[in-house]
PDB file of N, CA and C in Angstrom:
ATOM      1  N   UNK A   1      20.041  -3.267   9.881  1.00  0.00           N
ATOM      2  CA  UNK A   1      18.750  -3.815  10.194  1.00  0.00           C
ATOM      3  C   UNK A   1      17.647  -2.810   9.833  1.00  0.00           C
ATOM      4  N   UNK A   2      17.967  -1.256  10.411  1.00  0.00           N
ATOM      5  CA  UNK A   2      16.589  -0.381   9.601  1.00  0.00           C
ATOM      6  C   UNK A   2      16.636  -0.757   8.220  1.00  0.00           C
ATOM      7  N   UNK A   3      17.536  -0.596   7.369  1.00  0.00           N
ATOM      8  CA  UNK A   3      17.188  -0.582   5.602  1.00  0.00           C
ATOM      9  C   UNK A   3      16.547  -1.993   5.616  1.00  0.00           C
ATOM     10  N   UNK A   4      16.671  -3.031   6.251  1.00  0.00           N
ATOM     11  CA  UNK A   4      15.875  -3.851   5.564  1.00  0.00           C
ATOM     12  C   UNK A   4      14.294  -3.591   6.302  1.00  0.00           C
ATOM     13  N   UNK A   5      14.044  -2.944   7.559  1.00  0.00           N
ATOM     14  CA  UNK A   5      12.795  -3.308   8.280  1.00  0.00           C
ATOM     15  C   UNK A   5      12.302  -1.993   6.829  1.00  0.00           C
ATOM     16  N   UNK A   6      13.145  -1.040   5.983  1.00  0.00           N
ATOM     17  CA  UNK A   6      12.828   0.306   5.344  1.00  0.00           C
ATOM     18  C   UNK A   6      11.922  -0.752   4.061  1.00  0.00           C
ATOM     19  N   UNK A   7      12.915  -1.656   4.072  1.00  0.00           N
ATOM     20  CA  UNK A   7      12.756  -2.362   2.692  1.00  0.00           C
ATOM     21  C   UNK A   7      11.410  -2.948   2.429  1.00  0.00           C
ATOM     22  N   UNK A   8      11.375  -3.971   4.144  1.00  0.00           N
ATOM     23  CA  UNK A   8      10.087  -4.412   4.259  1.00  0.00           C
ATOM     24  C   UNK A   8       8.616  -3.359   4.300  1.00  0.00           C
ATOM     25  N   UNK A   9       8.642  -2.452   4.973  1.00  0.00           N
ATOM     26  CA  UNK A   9       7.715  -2.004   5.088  1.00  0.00           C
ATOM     27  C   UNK A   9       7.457  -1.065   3.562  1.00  0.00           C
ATOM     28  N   UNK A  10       8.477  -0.574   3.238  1.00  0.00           N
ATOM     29  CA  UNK A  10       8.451   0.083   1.128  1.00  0.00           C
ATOM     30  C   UNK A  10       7.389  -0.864   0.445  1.00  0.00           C
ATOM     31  N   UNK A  11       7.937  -2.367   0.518  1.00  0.00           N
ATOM     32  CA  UNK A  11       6.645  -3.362   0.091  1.00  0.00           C
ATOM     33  C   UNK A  11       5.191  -3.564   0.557  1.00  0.00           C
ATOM     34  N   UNK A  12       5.377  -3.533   1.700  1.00  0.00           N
ATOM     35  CA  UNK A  12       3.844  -3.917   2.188  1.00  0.00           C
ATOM     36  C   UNK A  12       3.060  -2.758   2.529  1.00  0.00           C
ATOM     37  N   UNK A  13       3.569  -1.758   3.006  1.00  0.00           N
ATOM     38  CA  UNK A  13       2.358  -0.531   3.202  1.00  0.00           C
ATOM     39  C   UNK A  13       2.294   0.364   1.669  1.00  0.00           C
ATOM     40  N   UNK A  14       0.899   0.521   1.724  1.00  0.00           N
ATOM     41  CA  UNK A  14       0.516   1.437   0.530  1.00  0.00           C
ATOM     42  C   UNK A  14       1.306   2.159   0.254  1.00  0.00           C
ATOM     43  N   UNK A  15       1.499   2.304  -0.921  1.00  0.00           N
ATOM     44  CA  UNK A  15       2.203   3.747  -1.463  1.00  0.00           C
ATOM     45  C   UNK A  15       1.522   5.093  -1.372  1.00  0.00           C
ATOM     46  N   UNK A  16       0.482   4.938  -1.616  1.00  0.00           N
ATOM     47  CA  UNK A  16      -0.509   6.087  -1.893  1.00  0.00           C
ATOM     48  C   UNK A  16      -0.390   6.636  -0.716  1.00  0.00           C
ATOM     49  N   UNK A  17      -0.187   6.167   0.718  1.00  0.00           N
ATOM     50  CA  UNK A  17      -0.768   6.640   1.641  1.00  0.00           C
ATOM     51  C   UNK A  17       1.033   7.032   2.517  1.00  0.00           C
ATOM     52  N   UNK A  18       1.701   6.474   2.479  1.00  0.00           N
ATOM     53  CA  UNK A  18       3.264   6.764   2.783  1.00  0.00           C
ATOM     54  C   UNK A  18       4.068   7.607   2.134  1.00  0.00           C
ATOM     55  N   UNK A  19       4.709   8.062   2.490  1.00  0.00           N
ATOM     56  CA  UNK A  19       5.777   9.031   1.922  1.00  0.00           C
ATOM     57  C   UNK A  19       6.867   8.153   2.201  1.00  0.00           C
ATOM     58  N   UNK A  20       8.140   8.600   1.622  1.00  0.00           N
ATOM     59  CA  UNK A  20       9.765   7.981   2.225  1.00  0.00           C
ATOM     60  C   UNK A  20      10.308   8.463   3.751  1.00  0.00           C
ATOM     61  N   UNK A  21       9.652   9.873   4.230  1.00  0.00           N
ATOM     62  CA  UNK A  21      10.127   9.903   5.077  1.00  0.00           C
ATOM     63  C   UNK A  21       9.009   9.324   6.190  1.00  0.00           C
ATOM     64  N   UNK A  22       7.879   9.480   5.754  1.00  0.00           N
ATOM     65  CA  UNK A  22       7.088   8.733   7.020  1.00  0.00           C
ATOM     66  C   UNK A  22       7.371   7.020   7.289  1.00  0.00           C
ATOM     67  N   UNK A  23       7.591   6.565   5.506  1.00  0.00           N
ATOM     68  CA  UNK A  23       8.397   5.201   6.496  1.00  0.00           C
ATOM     69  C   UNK A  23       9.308   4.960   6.741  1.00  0.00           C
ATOM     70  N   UNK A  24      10.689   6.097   6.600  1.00  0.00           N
ATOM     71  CA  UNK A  24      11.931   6.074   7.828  1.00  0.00           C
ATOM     72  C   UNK A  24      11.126   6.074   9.098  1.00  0.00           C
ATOM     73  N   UNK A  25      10.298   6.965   9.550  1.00  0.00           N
ATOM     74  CA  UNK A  25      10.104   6.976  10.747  1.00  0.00           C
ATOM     75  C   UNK A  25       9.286   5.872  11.253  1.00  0.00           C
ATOM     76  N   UNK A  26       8.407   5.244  10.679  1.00  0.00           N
ATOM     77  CA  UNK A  26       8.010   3.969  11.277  1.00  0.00           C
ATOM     78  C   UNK A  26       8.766   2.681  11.294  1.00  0.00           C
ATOM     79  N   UNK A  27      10.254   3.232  10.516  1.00  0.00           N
ATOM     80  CA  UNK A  27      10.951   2.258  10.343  1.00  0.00           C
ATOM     81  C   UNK A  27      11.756   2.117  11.547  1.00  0.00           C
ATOM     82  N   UNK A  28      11.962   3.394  12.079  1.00  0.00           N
ATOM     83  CA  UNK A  28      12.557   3.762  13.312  1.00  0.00           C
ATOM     84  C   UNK A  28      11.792   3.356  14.374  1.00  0.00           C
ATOM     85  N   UNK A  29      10.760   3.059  14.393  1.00  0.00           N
ATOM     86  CA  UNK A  29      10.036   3.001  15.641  1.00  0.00           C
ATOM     87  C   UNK A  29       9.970   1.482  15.488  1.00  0.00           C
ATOM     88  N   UNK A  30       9.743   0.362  14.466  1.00  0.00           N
ATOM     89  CA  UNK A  30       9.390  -0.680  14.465  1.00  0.00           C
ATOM     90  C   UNK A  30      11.234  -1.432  14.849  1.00  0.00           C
ATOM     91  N   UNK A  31      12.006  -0.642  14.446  1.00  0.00           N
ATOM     92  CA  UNK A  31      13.535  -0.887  15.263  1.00  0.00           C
ATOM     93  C   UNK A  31      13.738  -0.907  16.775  1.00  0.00           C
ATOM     94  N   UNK A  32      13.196   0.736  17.163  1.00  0.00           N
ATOM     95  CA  UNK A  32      13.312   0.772  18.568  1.00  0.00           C
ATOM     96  C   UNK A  32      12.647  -0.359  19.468  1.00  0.00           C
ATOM     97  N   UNK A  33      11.557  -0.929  18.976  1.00  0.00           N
ATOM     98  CA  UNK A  33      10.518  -1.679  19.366  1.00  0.00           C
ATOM     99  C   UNK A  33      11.118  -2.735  19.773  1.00  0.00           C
ATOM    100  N   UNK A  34      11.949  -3.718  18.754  1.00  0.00           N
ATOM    101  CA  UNK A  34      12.595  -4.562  18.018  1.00  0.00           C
ATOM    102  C   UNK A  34      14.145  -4.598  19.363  1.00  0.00           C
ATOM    103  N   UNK A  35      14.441  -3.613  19.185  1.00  0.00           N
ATOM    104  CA  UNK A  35      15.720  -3.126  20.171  1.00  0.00           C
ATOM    105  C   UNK A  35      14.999  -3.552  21.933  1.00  0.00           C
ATOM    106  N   UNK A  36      14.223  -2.593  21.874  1.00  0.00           N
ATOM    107  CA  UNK A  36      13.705  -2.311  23.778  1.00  0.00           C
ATOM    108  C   UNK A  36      12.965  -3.813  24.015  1.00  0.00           C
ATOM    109  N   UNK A  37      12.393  -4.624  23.089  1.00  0.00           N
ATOM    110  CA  UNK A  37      11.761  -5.468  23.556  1.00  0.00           C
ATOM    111  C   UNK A  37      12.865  -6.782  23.798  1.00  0.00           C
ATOM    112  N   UNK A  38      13.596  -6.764  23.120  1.00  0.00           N
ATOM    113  CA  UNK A  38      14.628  -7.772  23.352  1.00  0.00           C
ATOM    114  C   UNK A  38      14.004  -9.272  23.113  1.00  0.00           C
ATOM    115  N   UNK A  39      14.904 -10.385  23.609  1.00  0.00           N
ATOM    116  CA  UNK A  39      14.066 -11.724  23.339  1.00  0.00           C
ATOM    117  C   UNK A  39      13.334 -12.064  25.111  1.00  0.00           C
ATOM    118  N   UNK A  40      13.456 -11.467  26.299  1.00  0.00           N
ATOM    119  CA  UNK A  40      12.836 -12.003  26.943  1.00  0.00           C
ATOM    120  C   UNK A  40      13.589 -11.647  28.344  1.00  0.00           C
ATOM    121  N   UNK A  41      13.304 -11.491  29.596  1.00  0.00           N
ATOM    122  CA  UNK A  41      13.992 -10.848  30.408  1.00  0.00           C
ATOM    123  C   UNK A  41      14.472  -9.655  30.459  1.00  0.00           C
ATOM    124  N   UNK A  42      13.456  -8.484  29.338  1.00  0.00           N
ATOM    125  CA  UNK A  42      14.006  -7.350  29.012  1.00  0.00           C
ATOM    126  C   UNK A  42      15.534  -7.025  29.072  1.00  0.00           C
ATOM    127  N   UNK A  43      16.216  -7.860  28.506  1.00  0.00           N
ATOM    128  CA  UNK A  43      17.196  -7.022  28.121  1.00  0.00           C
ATOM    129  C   UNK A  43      17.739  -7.566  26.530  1.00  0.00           C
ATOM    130  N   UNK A  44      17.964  -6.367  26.070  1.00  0.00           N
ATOM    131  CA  UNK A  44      18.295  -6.132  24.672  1.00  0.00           C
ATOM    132  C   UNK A  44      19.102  -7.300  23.895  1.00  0.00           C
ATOM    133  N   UNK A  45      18.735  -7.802  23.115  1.00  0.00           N
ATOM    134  CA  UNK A  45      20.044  -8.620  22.194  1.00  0.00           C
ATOM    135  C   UNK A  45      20.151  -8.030  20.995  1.00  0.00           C
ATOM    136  N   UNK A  46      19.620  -6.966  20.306  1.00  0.00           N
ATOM    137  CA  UNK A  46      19.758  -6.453  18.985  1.00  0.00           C
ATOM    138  C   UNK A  46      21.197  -5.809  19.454  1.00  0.00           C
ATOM    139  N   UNK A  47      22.262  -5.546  18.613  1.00  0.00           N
ATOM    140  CA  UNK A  47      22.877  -4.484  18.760  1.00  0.00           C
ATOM    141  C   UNK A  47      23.449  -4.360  16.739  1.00  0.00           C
TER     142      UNK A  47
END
């Protein structure tokens, strides 16, 4: 699931302004997000 949220965000945020490793790390955070928020009753369904 990160390589594709890596994939998505490679496309849509600027190049000019991203590096590869700054969007691992927002890739990581838009996962964790994705993970902790779950669908509803806080608890997780990503695994």
């Amino acid at each position: 699931m990160k390589a594709e949220i890596i994939r998505h965000l490679s496309v849509y945020l600027p190049a000019s302004a991203y590096d590869p490793d700054e969007i691992g790390i927002k890739a990581g955070a838009v996962l964790a997000h994705i993970y902790s928020a779950g669908l509803g009753g806080g608890a997780p369904v990503y695994h």
